[in-house]
Protein backbone atom coordinates (compact mmCIF):
# COMPACT_ATOMS: atom_id res chain seq x y z
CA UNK A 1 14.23 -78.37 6.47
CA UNK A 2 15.71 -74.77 6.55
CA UNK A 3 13.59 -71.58 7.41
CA UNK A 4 14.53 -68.62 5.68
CA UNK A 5 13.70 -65.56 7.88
CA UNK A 6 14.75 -61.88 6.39
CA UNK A 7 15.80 -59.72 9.36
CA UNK A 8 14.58 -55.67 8.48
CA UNK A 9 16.76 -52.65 9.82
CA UNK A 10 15.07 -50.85 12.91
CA UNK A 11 13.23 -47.65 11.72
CA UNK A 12 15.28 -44.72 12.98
CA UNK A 13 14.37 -41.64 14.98
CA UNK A 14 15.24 -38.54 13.61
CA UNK A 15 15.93 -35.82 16.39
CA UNK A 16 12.97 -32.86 16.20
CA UNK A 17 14.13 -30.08 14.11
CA UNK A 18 12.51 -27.06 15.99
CA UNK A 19 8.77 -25.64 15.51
CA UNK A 20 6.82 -27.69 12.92
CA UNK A 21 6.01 -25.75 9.71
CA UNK A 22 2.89 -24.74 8.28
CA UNK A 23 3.12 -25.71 4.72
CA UNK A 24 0.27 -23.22 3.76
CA UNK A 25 2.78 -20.06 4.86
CA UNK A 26 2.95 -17.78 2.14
CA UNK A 27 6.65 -17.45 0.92
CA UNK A 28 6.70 -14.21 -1.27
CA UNK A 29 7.64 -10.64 -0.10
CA UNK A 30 4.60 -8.49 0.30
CA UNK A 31 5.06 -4.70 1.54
CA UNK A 32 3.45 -3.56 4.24
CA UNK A 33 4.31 0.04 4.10
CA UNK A 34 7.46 1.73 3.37
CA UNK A 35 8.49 5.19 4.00
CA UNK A 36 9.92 6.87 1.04
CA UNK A 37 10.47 10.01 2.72
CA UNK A 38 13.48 8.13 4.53
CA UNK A 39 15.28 8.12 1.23
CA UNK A 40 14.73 11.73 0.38
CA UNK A 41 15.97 13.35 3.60
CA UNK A 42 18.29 10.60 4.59
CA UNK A 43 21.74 9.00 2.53
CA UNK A 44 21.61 5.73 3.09
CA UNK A 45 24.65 3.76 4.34
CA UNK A 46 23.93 0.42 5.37
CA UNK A 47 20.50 -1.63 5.03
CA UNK A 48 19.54 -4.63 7.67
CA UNK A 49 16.61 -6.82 7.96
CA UNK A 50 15.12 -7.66 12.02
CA UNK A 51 12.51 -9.31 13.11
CA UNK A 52 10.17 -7.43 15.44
CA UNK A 53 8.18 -8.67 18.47
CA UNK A 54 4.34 -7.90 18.11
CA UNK A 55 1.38 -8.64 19.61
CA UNK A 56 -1.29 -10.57 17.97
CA UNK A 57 -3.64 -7.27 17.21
CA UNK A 58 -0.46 -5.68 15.65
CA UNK A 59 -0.67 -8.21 13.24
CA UNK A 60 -3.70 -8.23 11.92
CA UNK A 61 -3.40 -4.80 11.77
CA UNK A 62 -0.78 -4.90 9.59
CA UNK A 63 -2.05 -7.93 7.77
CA UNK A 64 -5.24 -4.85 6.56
CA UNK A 65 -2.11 -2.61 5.50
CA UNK A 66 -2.36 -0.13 8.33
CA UNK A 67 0.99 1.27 9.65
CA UNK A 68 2.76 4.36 8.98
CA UNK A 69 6.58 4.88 8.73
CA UNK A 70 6.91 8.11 8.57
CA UNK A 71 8.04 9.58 11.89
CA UNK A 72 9.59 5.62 13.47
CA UNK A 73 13.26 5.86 13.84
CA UNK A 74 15.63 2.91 15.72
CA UNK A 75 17.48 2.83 19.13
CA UNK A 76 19.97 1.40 20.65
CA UNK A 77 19.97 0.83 24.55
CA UNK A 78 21.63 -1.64 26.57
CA UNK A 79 22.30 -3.70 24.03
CA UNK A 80 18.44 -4.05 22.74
CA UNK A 81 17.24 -2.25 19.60
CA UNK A 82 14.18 -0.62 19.96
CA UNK A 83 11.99 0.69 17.14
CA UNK A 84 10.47 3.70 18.21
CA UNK A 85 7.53 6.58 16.56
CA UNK A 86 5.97 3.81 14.15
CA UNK A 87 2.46 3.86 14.03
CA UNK A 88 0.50 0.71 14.00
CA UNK A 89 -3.39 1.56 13.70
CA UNK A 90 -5.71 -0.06 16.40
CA UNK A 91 -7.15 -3.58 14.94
CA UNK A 92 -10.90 -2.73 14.46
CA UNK A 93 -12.55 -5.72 15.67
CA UNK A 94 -10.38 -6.11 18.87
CA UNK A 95 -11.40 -5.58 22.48
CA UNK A 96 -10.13 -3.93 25.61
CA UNK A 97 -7.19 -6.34 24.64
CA UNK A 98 -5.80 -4.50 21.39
CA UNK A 99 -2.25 -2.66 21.96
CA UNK A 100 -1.34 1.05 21.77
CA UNK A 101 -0.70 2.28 18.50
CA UNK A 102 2.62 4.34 18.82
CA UNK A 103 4.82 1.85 21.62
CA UNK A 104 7.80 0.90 21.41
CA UNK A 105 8.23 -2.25 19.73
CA UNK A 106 11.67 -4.88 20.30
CA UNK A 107 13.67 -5.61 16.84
CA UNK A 108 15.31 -8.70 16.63
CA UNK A 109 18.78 -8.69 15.26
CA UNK A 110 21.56 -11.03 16.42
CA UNK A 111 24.25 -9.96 18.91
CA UNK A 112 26.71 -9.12 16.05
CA UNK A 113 25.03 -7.08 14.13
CA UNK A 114 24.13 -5.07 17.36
CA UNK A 115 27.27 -4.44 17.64
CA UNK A 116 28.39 -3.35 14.67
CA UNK A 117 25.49 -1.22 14.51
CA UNK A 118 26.87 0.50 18.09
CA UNK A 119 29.99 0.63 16.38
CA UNK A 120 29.13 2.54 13.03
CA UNK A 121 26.52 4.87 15.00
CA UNK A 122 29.46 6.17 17.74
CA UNK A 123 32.05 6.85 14.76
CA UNK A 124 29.63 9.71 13.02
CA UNK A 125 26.15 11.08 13.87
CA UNK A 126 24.25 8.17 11.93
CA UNK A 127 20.68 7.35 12.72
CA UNK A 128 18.24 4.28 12.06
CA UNK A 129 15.65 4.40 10.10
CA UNK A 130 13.03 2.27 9.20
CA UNK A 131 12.49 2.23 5.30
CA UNK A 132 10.05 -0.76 5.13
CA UNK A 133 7.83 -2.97 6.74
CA UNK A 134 6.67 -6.34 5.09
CA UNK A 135 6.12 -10.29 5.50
CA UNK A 136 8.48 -12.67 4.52
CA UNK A 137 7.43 -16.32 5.11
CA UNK A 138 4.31 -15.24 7.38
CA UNK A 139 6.72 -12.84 9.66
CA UNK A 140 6.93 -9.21 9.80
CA UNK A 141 9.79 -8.06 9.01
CA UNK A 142 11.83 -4.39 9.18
CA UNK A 143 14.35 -2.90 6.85
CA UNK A 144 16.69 -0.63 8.99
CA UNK A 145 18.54 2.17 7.12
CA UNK A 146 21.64 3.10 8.67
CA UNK A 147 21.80 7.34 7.42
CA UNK A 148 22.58 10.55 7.57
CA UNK A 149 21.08 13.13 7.02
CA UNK A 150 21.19 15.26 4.20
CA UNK A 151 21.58 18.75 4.03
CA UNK A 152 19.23 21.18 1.69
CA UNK A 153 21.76 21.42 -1.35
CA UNK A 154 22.03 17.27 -1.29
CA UNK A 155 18.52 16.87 -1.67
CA UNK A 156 18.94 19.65 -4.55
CA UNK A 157 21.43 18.02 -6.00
CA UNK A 158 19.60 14.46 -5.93
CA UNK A 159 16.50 16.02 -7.88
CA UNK A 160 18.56 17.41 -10.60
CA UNK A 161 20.59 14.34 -11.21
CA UNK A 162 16.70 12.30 -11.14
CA UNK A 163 15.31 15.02 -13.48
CA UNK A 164 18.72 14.66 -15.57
CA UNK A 165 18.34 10.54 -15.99
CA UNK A 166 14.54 10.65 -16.32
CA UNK A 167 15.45 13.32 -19.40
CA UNK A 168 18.39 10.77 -20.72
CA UNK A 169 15.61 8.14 -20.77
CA UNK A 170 13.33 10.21 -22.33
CA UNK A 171 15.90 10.91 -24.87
CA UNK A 172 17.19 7.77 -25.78
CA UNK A 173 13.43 6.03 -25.70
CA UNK A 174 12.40 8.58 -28.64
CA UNK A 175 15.86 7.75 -30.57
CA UNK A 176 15.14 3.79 -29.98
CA UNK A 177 12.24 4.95 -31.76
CA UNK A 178 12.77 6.80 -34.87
CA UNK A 179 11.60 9.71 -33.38
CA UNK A 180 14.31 12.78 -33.11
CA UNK A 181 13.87 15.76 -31.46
């Protein structure tokens, strides 16, 4: 009499991929606060995205909307880029543990870009500037602007040719329209 016996593969172990992940993380883009000054004063070169290291009151801080832009600007030193004049309002509910609302705060770019960001900031007098804040998959994220400034007549200049398009628009709306004039 012959047994028949059916011989199954050994499950196999898959190596850990990192930090599990919360499937409940929102995925969207959602602005924290943006400085549109930045583009008024400010041509814009280059734009790059960092991370930034916070502290857990910063966070919910910024998860009510409250930070400010306006005067934050980047640097670079010793290889580290540090973003600098942002304020982050105090969380409301926290203790004698919530952070300081204008410190510096670590961005978190990788080695490269560093670097080519030292580069492009010795060759001409180029600044970073923060242009927005938001999350992006449950992190807070930065937009850096690498600019220069602009001088009086450019920002001139960059309100006529605005004024100009918004008056093309205007123009070519009524015309879609049936309405000359």
């Amino acid at each position: 009499m012959a047994t028949h016996t059916t011989v199954r593969p050994a499950p196999t172990r898959t190596a850990p991929t990192g930090r599990a992940r919360s499937s409940n993380r929102p995925t969207g883009r959602s602005i924290i606060a943006s400085n549109r000054k930045a583009r008024h004063d400010y041509s814009i070169i280059d734009t790059y995205e960092a991370g930034i290291s916070l502290t857990g009151t910063e966070v919910k801080s910024l998860r009510a909307g409250r930070a400010s832009l306006i005067d934050g600007y980047a640097t670079i030193t010793e290889d580290e880029v540090w973003l600098r004049g942002v304020h982050i309002a105090e969380y409301a509910e926290g203790t004698w543990t919530n952070h300081a609302p204008r410190r510096s705060r670590k961005l978190l770019l990788h080695r490269a870009e560093i670097e080519k960001l030292t580069a492009k900031m010795r060759e001409n007098g180029t600044a970073l500037v923060p242009l927005s804040m938001y999350f992006l998959g449950g992190r807070v994220k930065v937009e850096l602007g690498l600019a220069t400034g602009k001088r009086q007549y450019d920002k001139r200049q960059t309100l006529a040719k605005r004024d100009a398009d918004r008056e093309l628009e205007r123009y070519a709306g009524r015309r879609f329209k049936g309405m000359t004039g």
